[in-house]
N, C-alpha and C. Protein backbone atom coordinates (compact mmCIF):
# COMPACT_ATOMS: atom_id res chain seq x y z
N UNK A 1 98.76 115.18 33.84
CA UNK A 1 100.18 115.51 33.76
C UNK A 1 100.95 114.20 33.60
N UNK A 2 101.84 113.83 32.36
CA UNK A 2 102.68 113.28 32.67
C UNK A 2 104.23 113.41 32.97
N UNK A 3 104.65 112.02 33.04
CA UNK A 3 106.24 111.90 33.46
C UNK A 3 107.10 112.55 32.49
N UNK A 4 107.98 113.59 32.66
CA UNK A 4 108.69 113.70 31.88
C UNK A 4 110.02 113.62 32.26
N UNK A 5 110.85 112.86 31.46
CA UNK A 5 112.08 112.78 31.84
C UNK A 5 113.49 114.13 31.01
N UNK A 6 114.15 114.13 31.88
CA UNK A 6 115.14 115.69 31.39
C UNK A 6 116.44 114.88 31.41
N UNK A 7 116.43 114.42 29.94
CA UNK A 7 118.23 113.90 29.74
C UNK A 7 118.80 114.03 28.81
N UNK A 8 120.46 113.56 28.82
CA UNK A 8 121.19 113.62 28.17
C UNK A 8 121.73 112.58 27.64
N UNK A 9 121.76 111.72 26.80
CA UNK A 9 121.97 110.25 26.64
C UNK A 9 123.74 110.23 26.83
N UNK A 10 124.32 111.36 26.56
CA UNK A 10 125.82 111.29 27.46
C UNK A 10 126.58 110.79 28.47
N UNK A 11 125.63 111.26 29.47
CA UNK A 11 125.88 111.10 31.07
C UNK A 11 124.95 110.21 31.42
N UNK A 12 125.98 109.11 32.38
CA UNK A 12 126.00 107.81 32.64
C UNK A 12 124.61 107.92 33.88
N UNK A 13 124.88 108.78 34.78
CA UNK A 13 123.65 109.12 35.53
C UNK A 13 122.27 108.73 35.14
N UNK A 14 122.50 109.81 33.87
CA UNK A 14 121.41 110.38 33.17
C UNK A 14 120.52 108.38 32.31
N UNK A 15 121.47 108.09 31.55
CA UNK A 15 121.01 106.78 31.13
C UNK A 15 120.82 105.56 32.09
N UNK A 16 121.38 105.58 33.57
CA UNK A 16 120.75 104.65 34.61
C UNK A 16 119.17 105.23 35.17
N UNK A 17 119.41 105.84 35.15
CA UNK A 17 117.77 106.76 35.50
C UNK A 17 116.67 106.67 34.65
N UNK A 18 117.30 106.50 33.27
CA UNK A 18 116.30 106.31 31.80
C UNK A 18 115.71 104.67 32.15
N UNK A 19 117.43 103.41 32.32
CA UNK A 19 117.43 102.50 32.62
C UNK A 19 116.16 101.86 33.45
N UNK A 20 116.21 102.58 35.00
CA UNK A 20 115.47 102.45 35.28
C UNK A 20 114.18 102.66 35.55
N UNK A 21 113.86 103.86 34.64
CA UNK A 21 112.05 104.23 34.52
C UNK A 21 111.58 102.73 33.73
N UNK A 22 111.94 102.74 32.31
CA UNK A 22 112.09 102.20 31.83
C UNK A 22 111.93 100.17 32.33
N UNK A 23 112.65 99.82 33.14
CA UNK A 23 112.72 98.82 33.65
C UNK A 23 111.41 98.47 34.58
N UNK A 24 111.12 99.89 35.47
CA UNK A 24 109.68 99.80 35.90
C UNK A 24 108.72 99.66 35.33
N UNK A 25 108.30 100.14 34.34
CA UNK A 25 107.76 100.26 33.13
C UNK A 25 106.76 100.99 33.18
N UNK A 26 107.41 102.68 33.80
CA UNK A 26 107.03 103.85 33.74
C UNK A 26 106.89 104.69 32.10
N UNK A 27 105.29 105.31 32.40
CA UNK A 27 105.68 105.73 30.53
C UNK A 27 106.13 106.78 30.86
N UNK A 28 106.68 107.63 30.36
CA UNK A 28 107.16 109.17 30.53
C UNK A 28 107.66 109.58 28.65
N UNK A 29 107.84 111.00 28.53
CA UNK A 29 108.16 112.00 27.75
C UNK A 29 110.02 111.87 27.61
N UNK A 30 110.65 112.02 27.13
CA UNK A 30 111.94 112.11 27.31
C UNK A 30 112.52 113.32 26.81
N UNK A 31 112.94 113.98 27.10
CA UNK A 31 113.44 115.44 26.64
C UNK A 31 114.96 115.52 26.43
N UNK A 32 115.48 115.26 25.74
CA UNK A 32 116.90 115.86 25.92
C UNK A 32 116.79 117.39 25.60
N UNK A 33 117.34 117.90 27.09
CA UNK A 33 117.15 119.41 27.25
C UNK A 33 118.49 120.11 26.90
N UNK A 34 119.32 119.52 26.02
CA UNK A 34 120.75 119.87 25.88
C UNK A 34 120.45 120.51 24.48
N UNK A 35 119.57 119.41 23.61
CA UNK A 35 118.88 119.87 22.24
C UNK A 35 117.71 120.54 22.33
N UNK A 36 117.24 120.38 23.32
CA UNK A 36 115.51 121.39 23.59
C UNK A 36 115.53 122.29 25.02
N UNK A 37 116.35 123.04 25.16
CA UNK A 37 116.49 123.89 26.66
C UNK A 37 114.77 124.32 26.40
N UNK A 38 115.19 123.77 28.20
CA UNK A 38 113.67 124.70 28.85
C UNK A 38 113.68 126.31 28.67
N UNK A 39 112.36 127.00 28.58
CA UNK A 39 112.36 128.08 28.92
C UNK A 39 112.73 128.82 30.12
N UNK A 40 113.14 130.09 30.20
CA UNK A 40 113.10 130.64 32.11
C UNK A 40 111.76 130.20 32.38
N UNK A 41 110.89 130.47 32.07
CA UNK A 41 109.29 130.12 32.70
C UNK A 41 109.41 128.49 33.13
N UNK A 42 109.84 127.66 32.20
CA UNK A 42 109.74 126.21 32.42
C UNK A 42 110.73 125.58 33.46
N UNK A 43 111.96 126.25 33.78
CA UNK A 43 113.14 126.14 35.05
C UNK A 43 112.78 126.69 35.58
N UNK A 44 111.89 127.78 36.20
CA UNK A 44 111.66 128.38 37.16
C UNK A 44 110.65 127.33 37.95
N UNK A 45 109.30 126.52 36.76
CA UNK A 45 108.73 125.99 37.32
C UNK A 45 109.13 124.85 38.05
N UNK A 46 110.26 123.92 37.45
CA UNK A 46 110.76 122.75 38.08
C UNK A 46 111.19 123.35 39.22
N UNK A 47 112.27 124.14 39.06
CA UNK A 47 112.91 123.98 40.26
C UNK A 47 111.99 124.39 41.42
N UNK A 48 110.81 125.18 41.50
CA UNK A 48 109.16 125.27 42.34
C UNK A 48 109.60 123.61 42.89
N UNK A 49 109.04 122.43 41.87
CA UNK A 49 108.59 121.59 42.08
C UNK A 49 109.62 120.32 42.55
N UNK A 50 111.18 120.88 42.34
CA UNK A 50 112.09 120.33 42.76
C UNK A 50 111.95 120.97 44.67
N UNK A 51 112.04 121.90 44.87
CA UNK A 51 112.08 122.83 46.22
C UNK A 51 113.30 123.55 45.89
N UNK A 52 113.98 123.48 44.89
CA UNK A 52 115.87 123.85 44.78
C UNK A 52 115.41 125.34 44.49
N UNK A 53 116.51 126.20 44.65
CA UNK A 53 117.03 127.20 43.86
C UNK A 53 118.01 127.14 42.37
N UNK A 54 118.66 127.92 41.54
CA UNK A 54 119.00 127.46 40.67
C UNK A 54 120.49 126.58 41.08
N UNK A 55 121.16 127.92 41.71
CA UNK A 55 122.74 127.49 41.89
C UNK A 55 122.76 126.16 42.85
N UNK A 56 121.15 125.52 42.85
CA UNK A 56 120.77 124.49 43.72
C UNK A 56 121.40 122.97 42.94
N UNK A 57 121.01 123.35 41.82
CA UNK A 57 120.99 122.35 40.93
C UNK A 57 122.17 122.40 39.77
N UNK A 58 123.38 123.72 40.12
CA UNK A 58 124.16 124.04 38.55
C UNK A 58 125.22 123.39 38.97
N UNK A 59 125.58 122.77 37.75
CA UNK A 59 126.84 122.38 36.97
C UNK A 59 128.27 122.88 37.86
N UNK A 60 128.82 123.44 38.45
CA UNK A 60 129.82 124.20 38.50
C UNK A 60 130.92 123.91 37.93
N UNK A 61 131.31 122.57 38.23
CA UNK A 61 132.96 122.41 37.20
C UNK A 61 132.53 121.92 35.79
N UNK A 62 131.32 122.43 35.08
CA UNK A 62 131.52 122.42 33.51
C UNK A 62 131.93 123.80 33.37
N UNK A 63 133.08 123.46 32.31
CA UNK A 63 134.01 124.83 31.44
C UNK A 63 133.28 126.04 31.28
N UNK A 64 132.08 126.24 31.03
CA UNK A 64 131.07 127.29 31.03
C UNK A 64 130.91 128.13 32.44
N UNK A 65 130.74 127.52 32.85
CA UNK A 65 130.89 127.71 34.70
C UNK A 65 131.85 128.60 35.19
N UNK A 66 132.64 128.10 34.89
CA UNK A 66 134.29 128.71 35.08
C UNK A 66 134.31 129.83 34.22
N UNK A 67 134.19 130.13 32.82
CA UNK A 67 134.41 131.09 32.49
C UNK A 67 133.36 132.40 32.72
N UNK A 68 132.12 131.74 33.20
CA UNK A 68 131.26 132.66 33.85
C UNK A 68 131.27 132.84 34.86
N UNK A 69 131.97 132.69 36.06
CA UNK A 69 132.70 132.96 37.18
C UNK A 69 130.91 132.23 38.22
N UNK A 70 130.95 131.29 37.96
CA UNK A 70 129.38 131.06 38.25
C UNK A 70 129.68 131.04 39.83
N UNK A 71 130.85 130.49 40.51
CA UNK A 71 130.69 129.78 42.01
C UNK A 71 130.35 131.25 42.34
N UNK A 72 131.08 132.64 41.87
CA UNK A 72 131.09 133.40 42.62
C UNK A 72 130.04 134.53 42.20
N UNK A 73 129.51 134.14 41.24
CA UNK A 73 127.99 135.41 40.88
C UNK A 73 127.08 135.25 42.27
N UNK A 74 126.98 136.75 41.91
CA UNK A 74 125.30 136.76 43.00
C UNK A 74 124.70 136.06 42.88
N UNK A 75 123.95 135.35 44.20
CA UNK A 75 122.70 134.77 44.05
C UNK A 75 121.42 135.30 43.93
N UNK A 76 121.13 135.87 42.64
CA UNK A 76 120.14 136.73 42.07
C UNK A 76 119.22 135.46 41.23
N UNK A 77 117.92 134.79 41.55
CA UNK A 77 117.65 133.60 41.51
C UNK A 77 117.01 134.00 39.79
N UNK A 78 116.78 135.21 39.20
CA UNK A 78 116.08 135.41 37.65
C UNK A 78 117.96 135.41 37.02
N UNK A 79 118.81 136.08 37.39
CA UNK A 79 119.82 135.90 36.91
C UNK A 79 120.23 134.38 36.86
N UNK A 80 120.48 133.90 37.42
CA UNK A 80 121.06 132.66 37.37
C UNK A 80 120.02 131.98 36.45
N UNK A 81 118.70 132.27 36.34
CA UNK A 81 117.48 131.08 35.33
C UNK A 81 118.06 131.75 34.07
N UNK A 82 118.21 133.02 34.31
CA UNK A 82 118.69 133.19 32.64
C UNK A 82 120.42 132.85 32.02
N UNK A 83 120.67 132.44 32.99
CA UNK A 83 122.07 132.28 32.62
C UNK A 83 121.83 130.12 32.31
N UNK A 84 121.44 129.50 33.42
CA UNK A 84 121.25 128.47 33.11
C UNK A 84 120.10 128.16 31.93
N UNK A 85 119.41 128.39 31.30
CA UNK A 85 118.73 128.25 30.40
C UNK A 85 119.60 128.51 28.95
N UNK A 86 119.99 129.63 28.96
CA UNK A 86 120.77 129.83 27.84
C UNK A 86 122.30 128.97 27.57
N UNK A 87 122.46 128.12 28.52
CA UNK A 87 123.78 127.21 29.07
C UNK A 87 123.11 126.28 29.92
N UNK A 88 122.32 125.01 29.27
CA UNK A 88 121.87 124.46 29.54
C UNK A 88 122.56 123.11 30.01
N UNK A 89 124.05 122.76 29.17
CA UNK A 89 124.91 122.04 29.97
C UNK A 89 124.95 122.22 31.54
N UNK A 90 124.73 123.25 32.07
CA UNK A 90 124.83 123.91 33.72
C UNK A 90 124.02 123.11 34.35
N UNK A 91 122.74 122.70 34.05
CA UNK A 91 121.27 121.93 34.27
C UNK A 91 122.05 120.82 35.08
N UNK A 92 121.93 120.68 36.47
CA UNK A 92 121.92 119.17 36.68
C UNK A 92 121.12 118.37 35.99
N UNK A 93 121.52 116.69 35.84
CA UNK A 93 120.82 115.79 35.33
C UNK A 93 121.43 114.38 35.88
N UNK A 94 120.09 113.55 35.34
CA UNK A 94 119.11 113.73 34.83
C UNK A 94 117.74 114.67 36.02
N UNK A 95 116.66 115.00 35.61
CA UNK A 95 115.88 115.43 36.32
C UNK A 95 114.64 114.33 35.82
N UNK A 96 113.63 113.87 36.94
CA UNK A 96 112.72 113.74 36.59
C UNK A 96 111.20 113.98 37.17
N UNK A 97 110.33 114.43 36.48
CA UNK A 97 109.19 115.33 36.51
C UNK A 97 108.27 114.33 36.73
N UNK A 98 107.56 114.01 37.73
CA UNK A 98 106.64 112.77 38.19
C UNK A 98 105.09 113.62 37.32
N UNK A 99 104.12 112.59 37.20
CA UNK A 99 103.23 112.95 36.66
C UNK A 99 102.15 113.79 37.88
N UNK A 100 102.36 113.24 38.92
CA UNK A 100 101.91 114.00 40.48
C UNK A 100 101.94 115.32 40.36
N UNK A 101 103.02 115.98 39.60
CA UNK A 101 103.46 117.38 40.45
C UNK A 101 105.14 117.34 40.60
N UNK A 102 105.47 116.02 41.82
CA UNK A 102 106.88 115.98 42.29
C UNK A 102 107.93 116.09 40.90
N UNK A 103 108.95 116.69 41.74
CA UNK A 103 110.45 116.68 41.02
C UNK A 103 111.40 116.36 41.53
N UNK A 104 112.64 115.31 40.66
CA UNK A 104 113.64 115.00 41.33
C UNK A 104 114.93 115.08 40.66
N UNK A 105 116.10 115.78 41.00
CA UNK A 105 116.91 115.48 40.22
C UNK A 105 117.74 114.00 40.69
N UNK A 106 117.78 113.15 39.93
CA UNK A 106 117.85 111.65 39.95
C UNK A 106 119.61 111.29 39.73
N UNK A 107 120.19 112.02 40.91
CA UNK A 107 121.86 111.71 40.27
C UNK A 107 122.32 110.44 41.30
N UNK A 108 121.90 109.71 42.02
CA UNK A 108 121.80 108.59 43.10
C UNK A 108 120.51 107.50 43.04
N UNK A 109 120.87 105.94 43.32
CA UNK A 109 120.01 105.41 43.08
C UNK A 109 118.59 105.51 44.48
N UNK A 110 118.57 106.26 45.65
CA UNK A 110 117.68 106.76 46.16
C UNK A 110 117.12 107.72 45.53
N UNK A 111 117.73 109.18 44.59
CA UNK A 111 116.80 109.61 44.01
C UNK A 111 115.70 108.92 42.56
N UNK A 112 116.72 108.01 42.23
CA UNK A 112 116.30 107.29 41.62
C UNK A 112 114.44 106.59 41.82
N UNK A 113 114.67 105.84 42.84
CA UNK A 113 113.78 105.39 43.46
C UNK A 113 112.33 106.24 44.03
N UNK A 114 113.16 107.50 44.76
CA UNK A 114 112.04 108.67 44.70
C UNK A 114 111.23 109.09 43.74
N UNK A 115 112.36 109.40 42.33
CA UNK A 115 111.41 109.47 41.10
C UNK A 115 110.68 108.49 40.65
N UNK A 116 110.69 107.16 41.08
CA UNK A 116 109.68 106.15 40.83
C UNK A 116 108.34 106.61 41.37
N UNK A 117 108.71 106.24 42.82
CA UNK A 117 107.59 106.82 43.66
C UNK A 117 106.82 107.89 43.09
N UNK A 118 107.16 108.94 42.90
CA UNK A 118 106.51 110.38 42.21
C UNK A 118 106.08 110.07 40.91
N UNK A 119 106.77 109.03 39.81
CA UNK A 119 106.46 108.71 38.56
C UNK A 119 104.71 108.06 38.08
């Protein structure tokens, strides 16, 4: 299994996290999942390997959010994979997928560091 990284070269997060795999001189996969959304099967599995639920990891104040009334939908955990998959902006990021198994979403430089560890 390798590292795969889940970004967006947009978000500043997302490119310190690249920054620093990178700087370690971790190899990993790079996905921008904005142009390649995961499957429900493939978010269901991270977030397994994150420990999160979905509304664990969503977006809420992106515009999509809001008009899908997301804070206040059920927490119905196949609803929400199909709603975040198909609105993949929602995806926290960056995420990264250690070659171990572990998952982290990497929005702090401790998670940062965790995803080393796991990388």
């Amino acid at each position: 299994m390798s590292t795969e990284l889940w970004h967006n070269p947009r978000c500043s997060k997302s490119r310190a996290a690249k920054a620093a795999l990178d700087e370690a001189g971790v190899e990993y996969v790079e996905r921008r999942y904005l142009d390649e959304p995961p499957t429900a099967e493939e978010f269901a599995a991270v977030l397994e390997r994150i420990g999160a639920e979905p509304w664990d990891v969503a977006r809420l104040n992106e515009p999509v959010a809001k008009e899908l009334g997301l804070k206040d939908l059920e927490r119905d955990r196949a609803r929400w994979i199909e709603i975040m998959v198909a609105n993949p902006s929602l995806i926290q990021r960056p995420i990264v997928l250690g070659g171990n198994g572990a998952a982290v979403v990497a929005r702090d430089p401790e998670s940062v560091r965790e995803a080393l560890d796991s990388a």
